[in-house]
C-alpha atoms as a PDB file:
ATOM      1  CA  UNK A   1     -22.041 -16.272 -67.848  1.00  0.00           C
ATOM      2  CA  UNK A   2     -25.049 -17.189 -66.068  1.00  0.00           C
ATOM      3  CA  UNK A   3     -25.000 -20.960 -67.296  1.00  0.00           C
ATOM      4  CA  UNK A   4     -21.413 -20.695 -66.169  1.00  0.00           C
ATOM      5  CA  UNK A   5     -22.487 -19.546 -62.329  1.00  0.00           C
ATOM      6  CA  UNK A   6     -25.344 -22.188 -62.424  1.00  0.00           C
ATOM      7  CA  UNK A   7     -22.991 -24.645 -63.090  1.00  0.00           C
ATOM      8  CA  UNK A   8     -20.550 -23.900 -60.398  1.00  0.00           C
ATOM      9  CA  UNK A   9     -23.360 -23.093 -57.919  1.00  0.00           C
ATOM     10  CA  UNK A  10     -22.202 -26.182 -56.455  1.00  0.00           C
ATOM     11  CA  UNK A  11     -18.327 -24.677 -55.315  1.00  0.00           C
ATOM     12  CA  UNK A  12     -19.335 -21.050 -55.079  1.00  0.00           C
ATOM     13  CA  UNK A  13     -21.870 -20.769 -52.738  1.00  0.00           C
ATOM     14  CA  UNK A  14     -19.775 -22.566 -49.721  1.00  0.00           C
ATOM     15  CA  UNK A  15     -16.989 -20.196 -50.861  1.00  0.00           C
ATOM     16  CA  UNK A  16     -19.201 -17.084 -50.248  1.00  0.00           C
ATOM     17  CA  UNK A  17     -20.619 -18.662 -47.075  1.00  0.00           C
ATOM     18  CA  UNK A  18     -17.088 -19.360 -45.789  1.00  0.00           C
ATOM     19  CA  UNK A  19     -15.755 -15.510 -46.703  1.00  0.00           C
ATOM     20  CA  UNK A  20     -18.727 -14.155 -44.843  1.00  0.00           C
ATOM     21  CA  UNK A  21     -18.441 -16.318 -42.115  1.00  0.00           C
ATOM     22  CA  UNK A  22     -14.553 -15.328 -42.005  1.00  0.00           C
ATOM     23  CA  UNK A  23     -15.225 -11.512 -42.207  1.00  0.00           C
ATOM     24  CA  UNK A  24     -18.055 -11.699 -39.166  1.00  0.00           C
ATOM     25  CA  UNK A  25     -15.614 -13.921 -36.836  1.00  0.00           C
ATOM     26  CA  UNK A  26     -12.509 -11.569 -37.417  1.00  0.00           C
ATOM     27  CA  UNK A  27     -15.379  -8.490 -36.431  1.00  0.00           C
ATOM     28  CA  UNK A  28     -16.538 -10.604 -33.784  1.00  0.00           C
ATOM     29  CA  UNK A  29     -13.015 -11.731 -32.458  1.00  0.00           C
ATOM     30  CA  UNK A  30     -11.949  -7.863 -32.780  1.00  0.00           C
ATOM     31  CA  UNK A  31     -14.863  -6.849 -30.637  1.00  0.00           C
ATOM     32  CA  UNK A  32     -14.170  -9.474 -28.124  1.00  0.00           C
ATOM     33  CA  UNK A  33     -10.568  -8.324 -28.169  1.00  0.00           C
ATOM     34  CA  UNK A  34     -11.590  -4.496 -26.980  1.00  0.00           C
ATOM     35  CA  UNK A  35     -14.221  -6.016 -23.861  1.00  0.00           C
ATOM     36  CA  UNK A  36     -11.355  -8.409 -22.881  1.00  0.00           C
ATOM     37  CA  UNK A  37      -9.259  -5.070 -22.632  1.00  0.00           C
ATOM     38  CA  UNK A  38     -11.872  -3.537 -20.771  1.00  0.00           C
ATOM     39  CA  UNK A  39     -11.983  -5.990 -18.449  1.00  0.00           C
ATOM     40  CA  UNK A  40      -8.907  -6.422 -17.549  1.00  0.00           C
ATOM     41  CA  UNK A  41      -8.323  -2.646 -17.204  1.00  0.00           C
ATOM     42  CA  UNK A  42     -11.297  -2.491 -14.546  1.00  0.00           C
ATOM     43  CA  UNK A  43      -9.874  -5.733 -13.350  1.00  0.00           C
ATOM     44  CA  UNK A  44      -6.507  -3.736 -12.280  1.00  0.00           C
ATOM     45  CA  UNK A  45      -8.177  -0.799 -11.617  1.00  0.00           C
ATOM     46  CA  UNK A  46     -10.432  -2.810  -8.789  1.00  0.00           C
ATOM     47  CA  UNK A  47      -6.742  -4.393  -7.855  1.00  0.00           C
ATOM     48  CA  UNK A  48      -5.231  -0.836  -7.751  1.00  0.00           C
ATOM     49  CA  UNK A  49      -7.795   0.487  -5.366  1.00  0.00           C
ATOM     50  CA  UNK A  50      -7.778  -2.338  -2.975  1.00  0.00           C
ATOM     51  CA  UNK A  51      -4.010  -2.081  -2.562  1.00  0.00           C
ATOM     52  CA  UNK A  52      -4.611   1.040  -1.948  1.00  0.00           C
ATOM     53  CA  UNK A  53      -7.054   0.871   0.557  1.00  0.00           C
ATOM     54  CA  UNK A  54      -5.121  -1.533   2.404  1.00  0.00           C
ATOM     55  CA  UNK A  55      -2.075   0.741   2.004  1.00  0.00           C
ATOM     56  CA  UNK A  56      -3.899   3.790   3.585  1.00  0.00           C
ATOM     57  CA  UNK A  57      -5.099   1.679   6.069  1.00  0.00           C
ATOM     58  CA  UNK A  58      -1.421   0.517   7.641  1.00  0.00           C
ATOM     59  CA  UNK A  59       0.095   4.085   7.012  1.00  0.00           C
ATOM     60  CA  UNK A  60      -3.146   5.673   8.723  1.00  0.00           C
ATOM     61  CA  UNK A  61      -2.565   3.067  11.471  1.00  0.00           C
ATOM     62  CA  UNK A  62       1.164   3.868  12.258  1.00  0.00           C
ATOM     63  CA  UNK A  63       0.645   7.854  12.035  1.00  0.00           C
ATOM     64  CA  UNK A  64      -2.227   7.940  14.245  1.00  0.00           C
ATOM     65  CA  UNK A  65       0.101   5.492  17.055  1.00  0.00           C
ATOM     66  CA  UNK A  66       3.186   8.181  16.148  1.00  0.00           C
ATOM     67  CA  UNK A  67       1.125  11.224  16.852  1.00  0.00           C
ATOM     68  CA  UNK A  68      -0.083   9.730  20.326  1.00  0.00           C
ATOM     69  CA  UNK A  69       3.189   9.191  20.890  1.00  0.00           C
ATOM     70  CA  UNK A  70       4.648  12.542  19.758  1.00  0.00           C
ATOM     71  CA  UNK A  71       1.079  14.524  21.942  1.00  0.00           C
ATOM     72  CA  UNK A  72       1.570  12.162  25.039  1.00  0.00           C
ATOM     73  CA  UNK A  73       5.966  12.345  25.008  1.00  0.00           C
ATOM     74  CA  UNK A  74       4.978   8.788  26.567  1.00  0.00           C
ATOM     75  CA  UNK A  75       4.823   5.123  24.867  1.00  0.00           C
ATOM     76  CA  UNK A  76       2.981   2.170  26.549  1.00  0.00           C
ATOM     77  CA  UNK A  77       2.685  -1.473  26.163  1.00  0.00           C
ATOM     78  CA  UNK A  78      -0.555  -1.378  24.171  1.00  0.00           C
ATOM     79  CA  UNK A  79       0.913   1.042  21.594  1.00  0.00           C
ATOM     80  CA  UNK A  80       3.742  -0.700  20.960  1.00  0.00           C
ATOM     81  CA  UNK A  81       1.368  -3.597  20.443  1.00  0.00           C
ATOM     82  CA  UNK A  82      -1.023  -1.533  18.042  1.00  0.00           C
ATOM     83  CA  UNK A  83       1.869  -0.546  16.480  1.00  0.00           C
ATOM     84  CA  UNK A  84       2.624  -4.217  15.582  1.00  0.00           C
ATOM     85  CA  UNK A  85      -0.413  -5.094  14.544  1.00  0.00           C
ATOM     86  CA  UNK A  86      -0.595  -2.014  12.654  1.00  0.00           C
ATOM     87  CA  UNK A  87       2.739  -2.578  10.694  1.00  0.00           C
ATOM     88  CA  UNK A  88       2.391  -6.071  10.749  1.00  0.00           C
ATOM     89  CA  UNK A  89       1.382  -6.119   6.746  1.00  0.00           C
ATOM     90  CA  UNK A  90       3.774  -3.625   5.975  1.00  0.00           C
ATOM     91  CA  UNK A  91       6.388  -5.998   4.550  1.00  0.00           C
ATOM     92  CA  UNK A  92       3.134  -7.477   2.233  1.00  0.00           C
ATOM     93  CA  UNK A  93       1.990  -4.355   0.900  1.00  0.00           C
ATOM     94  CA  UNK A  94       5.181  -2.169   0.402  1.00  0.00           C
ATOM     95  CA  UNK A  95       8.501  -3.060  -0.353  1.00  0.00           C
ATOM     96  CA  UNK A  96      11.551  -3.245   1.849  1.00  0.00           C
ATOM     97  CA  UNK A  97      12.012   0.322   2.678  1.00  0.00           C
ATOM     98  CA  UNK A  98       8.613   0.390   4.554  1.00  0.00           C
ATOM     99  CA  UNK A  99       9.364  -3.360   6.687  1.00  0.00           C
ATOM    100  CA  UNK A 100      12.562  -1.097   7.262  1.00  0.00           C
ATOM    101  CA  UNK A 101      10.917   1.831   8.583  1.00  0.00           C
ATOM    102  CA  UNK A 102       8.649  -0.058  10.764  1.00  0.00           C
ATOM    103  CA  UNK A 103      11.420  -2.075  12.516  1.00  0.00           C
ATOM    104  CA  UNK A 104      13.602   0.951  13.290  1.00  0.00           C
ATOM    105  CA  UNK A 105      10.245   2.979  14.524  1.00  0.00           C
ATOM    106  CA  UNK A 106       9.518  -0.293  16.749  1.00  0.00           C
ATOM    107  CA  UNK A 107      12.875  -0.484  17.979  1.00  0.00           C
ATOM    108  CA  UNK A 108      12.354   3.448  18.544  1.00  0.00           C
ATOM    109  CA  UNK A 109       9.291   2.819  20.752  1.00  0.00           C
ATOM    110  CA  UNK A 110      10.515   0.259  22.817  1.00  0.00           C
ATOM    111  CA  UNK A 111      13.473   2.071  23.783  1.00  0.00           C
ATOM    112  CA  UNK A 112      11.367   5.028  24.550  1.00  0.00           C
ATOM    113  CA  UNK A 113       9.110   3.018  26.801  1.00  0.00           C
ATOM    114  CA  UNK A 114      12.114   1.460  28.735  1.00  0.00           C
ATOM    115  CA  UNK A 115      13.699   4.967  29.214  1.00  0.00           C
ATOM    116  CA  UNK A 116       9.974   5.991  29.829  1.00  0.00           C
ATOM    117  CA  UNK A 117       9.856   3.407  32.726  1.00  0.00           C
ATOM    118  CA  UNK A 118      13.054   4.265  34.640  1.00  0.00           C
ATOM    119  CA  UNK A 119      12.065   8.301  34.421  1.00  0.00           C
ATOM    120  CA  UNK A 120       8.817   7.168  36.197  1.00  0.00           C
ATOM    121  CA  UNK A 121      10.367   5.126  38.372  1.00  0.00           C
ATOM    122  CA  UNK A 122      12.631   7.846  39.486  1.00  0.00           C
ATOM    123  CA  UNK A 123      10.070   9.920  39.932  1.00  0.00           C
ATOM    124  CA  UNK A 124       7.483   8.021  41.603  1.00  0.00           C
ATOM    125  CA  UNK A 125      10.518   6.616  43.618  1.00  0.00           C
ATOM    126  CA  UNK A 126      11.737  10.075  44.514  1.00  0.00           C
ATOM    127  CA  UNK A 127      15.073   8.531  43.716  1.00  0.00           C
ATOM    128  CA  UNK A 128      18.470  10.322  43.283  1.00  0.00           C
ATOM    129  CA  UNK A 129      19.897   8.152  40.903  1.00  0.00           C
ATOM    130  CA  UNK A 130      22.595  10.741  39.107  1.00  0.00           C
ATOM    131  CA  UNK A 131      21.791   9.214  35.828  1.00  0.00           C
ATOM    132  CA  UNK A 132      18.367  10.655  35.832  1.00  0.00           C
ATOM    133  CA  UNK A 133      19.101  13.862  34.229  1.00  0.00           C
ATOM    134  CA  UNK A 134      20.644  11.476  31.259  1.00  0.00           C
ATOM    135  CA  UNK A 135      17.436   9.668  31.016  1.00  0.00           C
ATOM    136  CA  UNK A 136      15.544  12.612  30.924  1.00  0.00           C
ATOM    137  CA  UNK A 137      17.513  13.596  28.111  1.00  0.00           C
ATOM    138  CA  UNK A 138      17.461  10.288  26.087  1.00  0.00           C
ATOM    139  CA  UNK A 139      13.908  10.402  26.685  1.00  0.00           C
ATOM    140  CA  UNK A 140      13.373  13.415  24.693  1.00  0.00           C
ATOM    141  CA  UNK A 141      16.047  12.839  22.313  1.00  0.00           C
ATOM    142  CA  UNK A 142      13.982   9.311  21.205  1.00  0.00           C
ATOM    143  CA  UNK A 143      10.482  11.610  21.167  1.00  0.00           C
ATOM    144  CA  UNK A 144      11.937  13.676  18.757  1.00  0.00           C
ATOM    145  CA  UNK A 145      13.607  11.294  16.640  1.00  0.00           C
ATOM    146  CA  UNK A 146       9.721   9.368  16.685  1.00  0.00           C
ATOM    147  CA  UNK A 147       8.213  12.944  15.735  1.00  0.00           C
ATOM    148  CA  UNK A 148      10.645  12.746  12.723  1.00  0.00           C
ATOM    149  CA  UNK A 149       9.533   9.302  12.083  1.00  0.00           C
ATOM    150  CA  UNK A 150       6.397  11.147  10.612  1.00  0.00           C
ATOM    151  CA  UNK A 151       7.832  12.675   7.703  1.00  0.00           C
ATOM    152  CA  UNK A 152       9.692   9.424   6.961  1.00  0.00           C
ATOM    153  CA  UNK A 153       6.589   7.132   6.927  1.00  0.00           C
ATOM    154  CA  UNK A 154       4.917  10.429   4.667  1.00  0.00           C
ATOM    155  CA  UNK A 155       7.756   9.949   2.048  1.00  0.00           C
ATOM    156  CA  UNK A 156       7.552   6.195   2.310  1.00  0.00           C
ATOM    157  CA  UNK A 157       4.277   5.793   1.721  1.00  0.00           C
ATOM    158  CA  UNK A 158       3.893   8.562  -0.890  1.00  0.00           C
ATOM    159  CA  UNK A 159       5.612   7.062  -4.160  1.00  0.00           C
ATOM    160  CA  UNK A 160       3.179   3.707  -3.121  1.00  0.00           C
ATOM    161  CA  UNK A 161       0.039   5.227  -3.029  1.00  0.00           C
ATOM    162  CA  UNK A 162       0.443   9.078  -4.949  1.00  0.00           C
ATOM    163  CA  UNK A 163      -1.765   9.568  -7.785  1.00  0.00           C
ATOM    164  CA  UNK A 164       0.789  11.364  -9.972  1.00  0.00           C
ATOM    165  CA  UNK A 165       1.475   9.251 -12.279  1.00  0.00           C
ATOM    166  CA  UNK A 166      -2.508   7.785 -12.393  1.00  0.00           C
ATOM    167  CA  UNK A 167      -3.643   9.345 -15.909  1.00  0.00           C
ATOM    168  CA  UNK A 168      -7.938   9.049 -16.123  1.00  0.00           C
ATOM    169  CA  UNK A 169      -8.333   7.020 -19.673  1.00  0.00           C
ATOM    170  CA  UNK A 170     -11.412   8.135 -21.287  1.00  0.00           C
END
């Protein structure tokens, strides 16, 4: 047996060599496998929380601007352009149901600031235009309609940046 093995020392040794050499790279490959998985989960993880962030940071934005307008019952020029520039990545960052939201709340403030403007002017002009009891009215119809704009952006943005569904892995 040993004359045998001696013999065929030549064959067998490179075949043991090669079957060790197979068994560490399938250990080596599988333990390569389970960081690449790591990585990539902290990968998405790090992509999660910066589209969150940025999420927070436009619906923060646009419900600080609506409570303004909702304390003040007034709407000027600069909030309808911090408004803008608030929503402005909305259509990036959620999908169309937000870019929808913030064009009918824009549309909401501008009308509000034109109505806005002719009750001032009435006022300030001490005018007795008979419609002013009409604008009066619109104006407080659109201020309530923005208030409810609230709740809408908090159920928008809710199923985009809830944790419900976020499970810790251990």
């Amino acid at each position: 047996m040993w004359e045998w093995i001696i013999e065929n020392l030549s064959w067998i040794c490179p075949l043991i060599i090669t079957i060790l050499f197979s068994v560490l790279n399938v250990i080596v490959a599988k333990s390569n496998l389970k960081i690449a998985k790591q990585q990539s989960k902290m990968q998405n993880d790090g992509f999660c929380f910066q589209l969150y962030e940025r999420r927070w940071g436009v619906y923060e934005s646009i419900d600080k601007i609506l409570c303004s307008v909702g304390r003040e019952a007034k709407v000027c020029d600069e909030d309808i352009a911090k408004f803008h520039y608030a929503s402005h990545n909305a259509r990036f960052l959620f999908d169309q149901d937000m870019a929808d939201f913030c064009e009918k709340t824009r549309d909401l403030l501008i009308k509000l600031r034109t109505v806005g403007k002719q009750v001032d002017w009435n006022i300030n002009h001490q005018s007795d235009d008979s419609n002013h009891a009409n604008l009066c009215e619109k104006e407080a119809e659109l201020i309530s309609i923005i208030s409810s704009q609230q709740q809408q952006l908090k159920d928008i943005v809710e199923k985009y940046i809830s944790f419900s569904e976020y499970k810790v892995k251990k």
